[in-house]
C-alpha atoms as a PDB file:
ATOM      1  CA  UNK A   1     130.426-178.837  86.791  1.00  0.00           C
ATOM      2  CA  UNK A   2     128.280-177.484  83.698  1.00  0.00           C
ATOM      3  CA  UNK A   3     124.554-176.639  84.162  1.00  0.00           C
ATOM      4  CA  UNK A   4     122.422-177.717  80.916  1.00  0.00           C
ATOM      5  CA  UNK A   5     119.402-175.631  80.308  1.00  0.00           C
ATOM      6  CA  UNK A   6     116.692-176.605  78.053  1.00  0.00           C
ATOM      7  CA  UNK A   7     114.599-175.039  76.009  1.00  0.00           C
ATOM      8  CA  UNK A   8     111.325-174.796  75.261  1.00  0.00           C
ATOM      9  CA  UNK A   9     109.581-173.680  72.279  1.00  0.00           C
ATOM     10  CA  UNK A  10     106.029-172.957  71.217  1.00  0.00           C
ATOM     11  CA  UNK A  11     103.825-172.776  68.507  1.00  0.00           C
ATOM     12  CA  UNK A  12     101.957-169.246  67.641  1.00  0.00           C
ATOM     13  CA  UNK A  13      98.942-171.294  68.070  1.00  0.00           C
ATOM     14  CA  UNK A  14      99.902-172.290  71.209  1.00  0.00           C
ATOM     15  CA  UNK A  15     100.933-168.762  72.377  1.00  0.00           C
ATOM     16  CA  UNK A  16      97.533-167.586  71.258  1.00  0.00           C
ATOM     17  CA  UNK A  17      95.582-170.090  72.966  1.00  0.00           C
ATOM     18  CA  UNK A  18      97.568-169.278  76.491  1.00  0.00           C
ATOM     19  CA  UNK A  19      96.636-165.464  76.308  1.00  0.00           C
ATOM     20  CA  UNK A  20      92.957-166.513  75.423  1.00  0.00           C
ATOM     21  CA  UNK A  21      92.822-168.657  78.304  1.00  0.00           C
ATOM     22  CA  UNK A  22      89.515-167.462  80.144  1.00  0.00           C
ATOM     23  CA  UNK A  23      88.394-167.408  83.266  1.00  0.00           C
ATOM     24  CA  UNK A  24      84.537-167.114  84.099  1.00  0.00           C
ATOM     25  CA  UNK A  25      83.230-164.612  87.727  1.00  0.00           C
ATOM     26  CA  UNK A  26      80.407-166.416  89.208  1.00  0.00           C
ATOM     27  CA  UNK A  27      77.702-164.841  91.146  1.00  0.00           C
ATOM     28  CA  UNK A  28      76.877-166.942  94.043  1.00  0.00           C
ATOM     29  CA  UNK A  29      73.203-166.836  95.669  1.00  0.00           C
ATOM     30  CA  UNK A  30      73.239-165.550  99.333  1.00  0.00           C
ATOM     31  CA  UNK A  31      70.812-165.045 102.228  1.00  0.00           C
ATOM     32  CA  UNK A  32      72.324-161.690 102.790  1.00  0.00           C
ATOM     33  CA  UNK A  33      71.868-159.803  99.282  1.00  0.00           C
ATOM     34  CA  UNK A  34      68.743-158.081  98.268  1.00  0.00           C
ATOM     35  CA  UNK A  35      67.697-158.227  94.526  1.00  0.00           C
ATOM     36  CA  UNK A  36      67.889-154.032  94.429  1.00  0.00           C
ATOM     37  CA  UNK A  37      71.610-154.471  95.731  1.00  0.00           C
ATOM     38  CA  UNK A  38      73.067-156.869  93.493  1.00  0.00           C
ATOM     39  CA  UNK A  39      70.686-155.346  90.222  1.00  0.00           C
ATOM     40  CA  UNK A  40      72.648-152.246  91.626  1.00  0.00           C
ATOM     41  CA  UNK A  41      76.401-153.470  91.717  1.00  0.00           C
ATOM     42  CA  UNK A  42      75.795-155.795  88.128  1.00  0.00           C
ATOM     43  CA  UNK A  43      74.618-152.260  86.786  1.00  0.00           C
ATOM     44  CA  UNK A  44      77.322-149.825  88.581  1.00  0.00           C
ATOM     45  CA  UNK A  45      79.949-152.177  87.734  1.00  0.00           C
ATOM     46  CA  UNK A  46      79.592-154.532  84.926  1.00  0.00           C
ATOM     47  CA  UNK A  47      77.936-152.202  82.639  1.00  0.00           C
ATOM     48  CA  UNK A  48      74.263-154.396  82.560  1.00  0.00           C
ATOM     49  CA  UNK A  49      71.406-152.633  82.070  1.00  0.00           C
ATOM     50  CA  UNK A  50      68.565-152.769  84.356  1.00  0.00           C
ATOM     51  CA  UNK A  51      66.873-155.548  82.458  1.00  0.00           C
ATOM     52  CA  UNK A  52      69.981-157.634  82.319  1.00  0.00           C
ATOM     53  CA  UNK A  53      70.945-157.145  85.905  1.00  0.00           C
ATOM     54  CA  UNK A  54      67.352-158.336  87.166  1.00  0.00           C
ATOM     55  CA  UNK A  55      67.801-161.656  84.619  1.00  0.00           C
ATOM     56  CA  UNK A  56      71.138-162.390  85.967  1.00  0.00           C
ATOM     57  CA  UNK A  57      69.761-162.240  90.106  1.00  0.00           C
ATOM     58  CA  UNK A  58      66.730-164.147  88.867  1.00  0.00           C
ATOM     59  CA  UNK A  59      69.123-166.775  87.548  1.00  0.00           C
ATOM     60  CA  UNK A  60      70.756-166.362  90.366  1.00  0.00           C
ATOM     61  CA  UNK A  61      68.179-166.742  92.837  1.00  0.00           C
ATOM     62  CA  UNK A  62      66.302-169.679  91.004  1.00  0.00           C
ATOM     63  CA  UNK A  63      69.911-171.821  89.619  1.00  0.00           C
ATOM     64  CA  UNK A  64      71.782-170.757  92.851  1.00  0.00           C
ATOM     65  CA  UNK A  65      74.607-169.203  90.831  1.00  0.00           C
ATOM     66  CA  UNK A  66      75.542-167.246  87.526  1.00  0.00           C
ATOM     67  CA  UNK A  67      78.432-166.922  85.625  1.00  0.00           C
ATOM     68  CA  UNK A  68      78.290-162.779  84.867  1.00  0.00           C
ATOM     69  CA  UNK A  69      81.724-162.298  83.251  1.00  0.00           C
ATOM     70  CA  UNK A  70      84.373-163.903  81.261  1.00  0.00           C
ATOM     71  CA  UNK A  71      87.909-162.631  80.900  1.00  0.00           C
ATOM     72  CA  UNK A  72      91.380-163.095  81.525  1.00  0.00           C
ATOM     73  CA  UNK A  73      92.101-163.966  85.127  1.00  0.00           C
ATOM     74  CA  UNK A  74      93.627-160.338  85.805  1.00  0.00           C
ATOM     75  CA  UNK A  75      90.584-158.726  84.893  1.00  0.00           C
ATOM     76  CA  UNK A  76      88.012-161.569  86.135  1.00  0.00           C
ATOM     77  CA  UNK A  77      89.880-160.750  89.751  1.00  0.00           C
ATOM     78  CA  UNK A  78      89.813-157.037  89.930  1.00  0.00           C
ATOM     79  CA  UNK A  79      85.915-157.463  89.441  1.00  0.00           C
ATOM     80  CA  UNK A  80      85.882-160.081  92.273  1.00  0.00           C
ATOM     81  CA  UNK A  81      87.133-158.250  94.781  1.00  0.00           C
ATOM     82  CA  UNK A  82      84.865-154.882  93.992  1.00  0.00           C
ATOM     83  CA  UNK A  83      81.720-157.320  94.368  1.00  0.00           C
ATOM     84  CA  UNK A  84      82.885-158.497  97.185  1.00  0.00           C
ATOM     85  CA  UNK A  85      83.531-155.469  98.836  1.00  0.00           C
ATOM     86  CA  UNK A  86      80.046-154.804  97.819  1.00  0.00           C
ATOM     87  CA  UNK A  87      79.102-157.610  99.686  1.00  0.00           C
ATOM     88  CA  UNK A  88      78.550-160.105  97.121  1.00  0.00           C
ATOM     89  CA  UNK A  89      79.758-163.892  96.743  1.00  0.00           C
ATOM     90  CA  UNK A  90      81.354-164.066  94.096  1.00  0.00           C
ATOM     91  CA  UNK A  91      84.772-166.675  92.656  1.00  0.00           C
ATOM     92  CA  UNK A  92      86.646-167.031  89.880  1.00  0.00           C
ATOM     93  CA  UNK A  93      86.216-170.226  87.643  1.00  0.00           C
END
């Protein structure tokens, strides 16, 4: 009994477009956050300044959610799961 494999070959192009693949966090309104908290974590965390931080929970607040960062999934996740130890709702698009 002989087991055929097959393979599979790609493109650089193609390669290049799988490792680009990105992934979007979303910031979720909630009845449990207040504005100071989540300005707080988007500026502890992501780096925003406090002008940006208060834009993104106003967007938040008014549009009901926000996308706040785009990456690869890996790094998209680890930021997930600090804001939501922080308390916020946040998923992974």
């Amino acid at each position: 009994m002989s087991t055929e494999i097959k393979e599979e070959s790609f493109t650089l192009e193609e390669l290049l477009a799988g490792l680009k693949e990105s992934h979007r966090l979303i910031l979720w309104n909630d009845e449990v956050n207040s504005f100071d908290h989540v300005i707080y974590c988007l500026m502890k965390y992501l780096d925003y300044n406090d002008a940006q931080a208060e834009k993104i929970a106003w967007e938040v607040h008014t549009k009901g959610k926000c996308a706040i960062l785009e990456g690869s999934f890996t790094e998209v996740e680890v930021y997930r799961k600090i804001l939501q130890q922080e308390g916020l709702t946040v998923s992974v698009e």
